[in-house]
N, C-alpha and C. Protein backbone atom coordinates (compact mmCIF):
# COMPACT_ATOMS: atom_id res chain seq x y z
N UNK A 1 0.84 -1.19 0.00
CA UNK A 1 0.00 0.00 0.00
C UNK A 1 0.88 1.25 0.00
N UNK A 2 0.65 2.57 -0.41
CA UNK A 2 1.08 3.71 -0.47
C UNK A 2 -0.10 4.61 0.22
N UNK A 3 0.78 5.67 1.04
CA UNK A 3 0.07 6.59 1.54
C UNK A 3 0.35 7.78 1.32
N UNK A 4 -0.97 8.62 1.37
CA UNK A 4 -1.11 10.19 1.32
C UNK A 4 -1.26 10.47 2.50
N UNK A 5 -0.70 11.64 3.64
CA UNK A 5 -1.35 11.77 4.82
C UNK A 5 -0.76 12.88 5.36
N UNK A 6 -1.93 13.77 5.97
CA UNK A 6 -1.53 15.28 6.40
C UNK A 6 -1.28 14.95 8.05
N UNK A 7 -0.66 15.75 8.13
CA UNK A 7 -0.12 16.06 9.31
C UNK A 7 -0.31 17.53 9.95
N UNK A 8 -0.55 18.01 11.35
CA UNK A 8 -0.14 18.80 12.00
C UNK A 8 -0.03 19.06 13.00
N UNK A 9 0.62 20.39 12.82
CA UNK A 9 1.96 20.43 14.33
C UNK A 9 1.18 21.16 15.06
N UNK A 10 1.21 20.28 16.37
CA UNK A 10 1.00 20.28 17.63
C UNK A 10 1.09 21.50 18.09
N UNK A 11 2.60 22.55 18.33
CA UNK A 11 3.08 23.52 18.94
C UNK A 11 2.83 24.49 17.85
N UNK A 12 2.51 24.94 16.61
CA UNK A 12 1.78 26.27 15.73
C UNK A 12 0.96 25.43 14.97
N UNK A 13 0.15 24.44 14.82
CA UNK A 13 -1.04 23.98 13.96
C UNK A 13 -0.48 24.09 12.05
N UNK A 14 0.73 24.06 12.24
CA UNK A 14 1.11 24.26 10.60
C UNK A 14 0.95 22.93 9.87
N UNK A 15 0.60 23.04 8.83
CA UNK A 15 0.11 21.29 7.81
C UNK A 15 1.50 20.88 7.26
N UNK A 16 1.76 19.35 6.82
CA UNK A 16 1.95 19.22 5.94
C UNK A 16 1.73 17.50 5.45
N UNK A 17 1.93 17.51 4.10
CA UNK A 17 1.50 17.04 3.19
C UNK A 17 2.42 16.06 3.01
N UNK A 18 2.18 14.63 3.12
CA UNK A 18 3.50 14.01 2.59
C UNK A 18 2.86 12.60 1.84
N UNK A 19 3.71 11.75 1.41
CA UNK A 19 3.45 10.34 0.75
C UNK A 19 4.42 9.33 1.62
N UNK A 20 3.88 8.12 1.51
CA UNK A 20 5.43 7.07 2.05
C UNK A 20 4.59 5.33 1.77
N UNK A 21 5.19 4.46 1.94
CA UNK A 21 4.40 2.90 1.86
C UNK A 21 4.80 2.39 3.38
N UNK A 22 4.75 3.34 4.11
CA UNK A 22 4.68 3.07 5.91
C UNK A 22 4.71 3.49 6.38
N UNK A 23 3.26 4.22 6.88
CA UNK A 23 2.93 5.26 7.50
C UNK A 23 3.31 5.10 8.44
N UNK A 24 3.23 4.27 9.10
CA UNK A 24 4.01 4.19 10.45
C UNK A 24 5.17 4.58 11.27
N UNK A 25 6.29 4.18 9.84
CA UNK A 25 7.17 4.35 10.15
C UNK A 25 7.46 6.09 10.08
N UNK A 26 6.69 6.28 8.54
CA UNK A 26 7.39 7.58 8.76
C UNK A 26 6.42 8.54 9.45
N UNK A 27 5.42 8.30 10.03
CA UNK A 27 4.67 9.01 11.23
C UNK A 27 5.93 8.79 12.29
N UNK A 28 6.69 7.82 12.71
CA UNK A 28 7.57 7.77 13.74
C UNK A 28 8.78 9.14 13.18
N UNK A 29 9.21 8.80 12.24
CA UNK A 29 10.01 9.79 12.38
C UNK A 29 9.88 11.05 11.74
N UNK A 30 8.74 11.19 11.80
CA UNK A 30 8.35 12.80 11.81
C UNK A 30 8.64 13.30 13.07
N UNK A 31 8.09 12.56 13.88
CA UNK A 31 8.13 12.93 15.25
C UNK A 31 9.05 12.51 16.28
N UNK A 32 9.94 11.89 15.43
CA UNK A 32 11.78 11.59 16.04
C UNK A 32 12.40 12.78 15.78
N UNK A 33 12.24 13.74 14.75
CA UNK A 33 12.92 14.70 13.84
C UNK A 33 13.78 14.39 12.68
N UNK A 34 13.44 13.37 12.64
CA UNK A 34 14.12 12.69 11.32
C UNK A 34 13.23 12.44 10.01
N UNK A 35 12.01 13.65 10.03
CA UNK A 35 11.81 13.78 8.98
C UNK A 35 11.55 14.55 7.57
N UNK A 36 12.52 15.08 7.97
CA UNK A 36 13.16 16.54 6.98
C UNK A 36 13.14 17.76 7.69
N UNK A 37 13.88 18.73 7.75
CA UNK A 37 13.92 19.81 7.68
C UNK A 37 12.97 21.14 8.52
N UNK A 38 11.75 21.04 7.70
CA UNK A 38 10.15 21.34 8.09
C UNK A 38 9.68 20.56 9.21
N UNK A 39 9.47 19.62 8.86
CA UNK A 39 8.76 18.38 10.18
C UNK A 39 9.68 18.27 10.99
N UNK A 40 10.91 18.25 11.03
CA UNK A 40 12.08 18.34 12.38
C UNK A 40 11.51 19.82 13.50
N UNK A 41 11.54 20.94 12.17
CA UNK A 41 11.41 22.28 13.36
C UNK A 41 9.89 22.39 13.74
N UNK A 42 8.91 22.11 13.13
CA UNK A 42 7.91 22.16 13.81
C UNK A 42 7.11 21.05 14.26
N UNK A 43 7.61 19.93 14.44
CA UNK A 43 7.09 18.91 15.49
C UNK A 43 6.82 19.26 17.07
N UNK A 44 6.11 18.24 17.69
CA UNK A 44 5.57 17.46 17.14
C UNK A 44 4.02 17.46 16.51
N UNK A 45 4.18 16.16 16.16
CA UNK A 45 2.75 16.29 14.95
C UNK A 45 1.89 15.07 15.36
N UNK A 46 0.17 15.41 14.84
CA UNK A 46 -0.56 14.50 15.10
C UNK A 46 -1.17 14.31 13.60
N UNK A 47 -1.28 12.86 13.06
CA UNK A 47 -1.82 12.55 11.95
C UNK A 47 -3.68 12.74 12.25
N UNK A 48 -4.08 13.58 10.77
CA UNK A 48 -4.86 14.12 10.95
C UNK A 48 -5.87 13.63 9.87
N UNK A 49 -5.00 12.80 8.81
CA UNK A 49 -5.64 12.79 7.18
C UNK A 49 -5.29 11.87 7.00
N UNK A 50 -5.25 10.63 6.16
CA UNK A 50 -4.87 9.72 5.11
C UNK A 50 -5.33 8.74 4.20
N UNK A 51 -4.91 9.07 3.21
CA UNK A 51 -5.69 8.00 1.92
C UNK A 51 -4.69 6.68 1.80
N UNK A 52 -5.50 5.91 1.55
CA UNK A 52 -4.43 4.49 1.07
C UNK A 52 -4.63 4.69 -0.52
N UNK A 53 -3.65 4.05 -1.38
CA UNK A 53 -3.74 3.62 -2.48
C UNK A 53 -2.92 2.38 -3.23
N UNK A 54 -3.60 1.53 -3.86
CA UNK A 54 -2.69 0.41 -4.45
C UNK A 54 -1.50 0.41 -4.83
N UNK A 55 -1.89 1.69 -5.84
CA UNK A 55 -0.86 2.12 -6.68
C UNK A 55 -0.39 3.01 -6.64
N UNK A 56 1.14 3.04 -6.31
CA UNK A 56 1.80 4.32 -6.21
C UNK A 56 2.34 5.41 -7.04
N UNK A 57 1.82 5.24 -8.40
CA UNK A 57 1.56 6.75 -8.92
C UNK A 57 0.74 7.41 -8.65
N UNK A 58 -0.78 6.77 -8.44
CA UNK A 58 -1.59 6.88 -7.67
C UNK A 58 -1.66 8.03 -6.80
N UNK A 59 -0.80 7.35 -5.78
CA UNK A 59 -0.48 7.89 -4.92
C UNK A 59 0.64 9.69 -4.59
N UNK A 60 1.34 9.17 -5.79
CA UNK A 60 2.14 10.85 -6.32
C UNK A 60 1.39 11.83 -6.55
N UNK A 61 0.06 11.50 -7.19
CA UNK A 61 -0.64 12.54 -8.12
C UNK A 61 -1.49 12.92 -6.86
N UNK A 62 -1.43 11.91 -6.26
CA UNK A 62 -2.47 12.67 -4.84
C UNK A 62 -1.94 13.44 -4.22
N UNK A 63 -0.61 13.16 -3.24
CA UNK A 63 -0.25 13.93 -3.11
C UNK A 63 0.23 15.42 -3.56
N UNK A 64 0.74 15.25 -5.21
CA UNK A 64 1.05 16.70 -5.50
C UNK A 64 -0.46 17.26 -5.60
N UNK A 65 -1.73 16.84 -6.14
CA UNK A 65 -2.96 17.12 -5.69
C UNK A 65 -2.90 18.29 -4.64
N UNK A 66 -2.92 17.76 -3.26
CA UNK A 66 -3.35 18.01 -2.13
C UNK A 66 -2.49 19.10 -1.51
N UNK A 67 -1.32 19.30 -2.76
CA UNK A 67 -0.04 20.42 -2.01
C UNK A 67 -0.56 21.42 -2.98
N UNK A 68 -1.47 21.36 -4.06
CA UNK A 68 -1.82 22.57 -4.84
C UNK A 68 -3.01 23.79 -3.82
N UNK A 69 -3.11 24.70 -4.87
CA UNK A 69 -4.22 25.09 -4.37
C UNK A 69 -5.38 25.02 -4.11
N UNK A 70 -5.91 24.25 -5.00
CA UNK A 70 -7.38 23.61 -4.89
C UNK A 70 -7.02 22.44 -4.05
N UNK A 71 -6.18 21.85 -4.29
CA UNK A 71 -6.11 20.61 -3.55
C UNK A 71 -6.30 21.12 -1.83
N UNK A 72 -5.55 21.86 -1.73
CA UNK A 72 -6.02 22.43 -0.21
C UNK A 72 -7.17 22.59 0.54
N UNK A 73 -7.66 23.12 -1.08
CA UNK A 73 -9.56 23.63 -0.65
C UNK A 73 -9.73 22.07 -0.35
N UNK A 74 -10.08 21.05 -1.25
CA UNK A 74 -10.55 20.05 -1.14
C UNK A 74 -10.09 19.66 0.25
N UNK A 75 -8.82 19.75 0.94
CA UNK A 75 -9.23 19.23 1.98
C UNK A 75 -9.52 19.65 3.30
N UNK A 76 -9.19 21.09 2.82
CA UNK A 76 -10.33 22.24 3.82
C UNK A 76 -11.90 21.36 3.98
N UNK A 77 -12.16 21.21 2.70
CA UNK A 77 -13.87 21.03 2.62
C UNK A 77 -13.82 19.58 3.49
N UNK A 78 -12.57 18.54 3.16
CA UNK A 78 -12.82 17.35 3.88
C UNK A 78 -12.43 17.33 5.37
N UNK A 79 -11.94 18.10 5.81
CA UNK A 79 -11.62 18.74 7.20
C UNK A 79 -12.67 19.37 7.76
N UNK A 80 -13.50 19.69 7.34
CA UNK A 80 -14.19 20.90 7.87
C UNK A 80 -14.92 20.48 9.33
N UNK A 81 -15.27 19.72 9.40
CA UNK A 81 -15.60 19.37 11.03
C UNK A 81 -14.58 19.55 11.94
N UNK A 82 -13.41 19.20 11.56
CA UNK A 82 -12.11 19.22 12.59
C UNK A 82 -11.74 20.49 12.65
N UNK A 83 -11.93 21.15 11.59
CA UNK A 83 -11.34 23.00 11.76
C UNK A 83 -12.00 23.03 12.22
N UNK A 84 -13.52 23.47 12.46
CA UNK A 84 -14.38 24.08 12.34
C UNK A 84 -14.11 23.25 13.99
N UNK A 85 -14.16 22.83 14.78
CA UNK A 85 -13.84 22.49 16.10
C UNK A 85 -12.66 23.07 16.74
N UNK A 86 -11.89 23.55 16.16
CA UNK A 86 -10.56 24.17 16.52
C UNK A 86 -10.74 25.49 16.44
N UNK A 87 -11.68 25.96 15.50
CA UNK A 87 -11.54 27.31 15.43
C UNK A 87 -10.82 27.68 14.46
N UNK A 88 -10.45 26.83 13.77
CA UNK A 88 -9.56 27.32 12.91
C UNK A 88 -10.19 27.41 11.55
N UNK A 89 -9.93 28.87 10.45
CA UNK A 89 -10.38 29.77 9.86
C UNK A 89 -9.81 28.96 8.34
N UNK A 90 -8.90 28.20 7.84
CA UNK A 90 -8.06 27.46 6.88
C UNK A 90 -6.88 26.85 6.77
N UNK A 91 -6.58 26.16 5.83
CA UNK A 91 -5.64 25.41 5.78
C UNK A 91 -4.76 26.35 4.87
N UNK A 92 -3.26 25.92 5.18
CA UNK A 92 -1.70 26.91 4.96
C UNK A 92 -1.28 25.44 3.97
C-alpha cells in the first residue's frame, strides 16, 4: 500500500503534506525529527488525514494534488468538522 497523509503540528497547527508505503514508520520519524527539515522544526505532529492507495503513482498525483491550491480547498472542505472544532479559519 502507499500513503497520502496530512499532518499537523501540535506547537503552531502548521500542515503538511507528505506520501510514504509506511505510515508508520514515517509518522515515527516525523516525530523523532528525522523527517526533513520542516517536520524536524515544527514537530511534534498529530496525523490528521490519510488516503491508502494500491498504486503508487496513484499515490504521487495525490499527493502533488493536495499540495496545490485547490487541492487544499478540497481538503479544507474534507476537514471541515475538525477545523471548524478548533476554530480554525483554513488550511496553509
Amino acid at each position: 500500500m502507499f500513503y497520502v497523509y496530512y499532518l499537523e503540528s501540535v506547537n503552531n497547527g502548521k500542515f503538511y503534506v507528505g506520501r510514504t508505503n509506511d505510515l508508520k514508520r514515517r509518522y515515527e520519524e516525523h516525530n523523532s525529527g528525522h523527517g526533513g527539515d520542516f517536520t524536524a522544526k515544527n514537530g511534534p505532529w498529530k496525523l490528521i488525514f490519510y488516503e491508502a492507495f494500491i498504486n503508487g503513482k496513484d499515490a504521487i498525483v495525490a499527493e502533488e494534488f493536495f499540495k496545490s491550491g485547490y487541492g487544499r480547498e478540497v481538503l479544507k472542505d474534507k476537514l471541515k468538522n475538525y477545523l471548524r472544532n478548533k476554530h480554525y479559519s483554513g488550511i496553509v
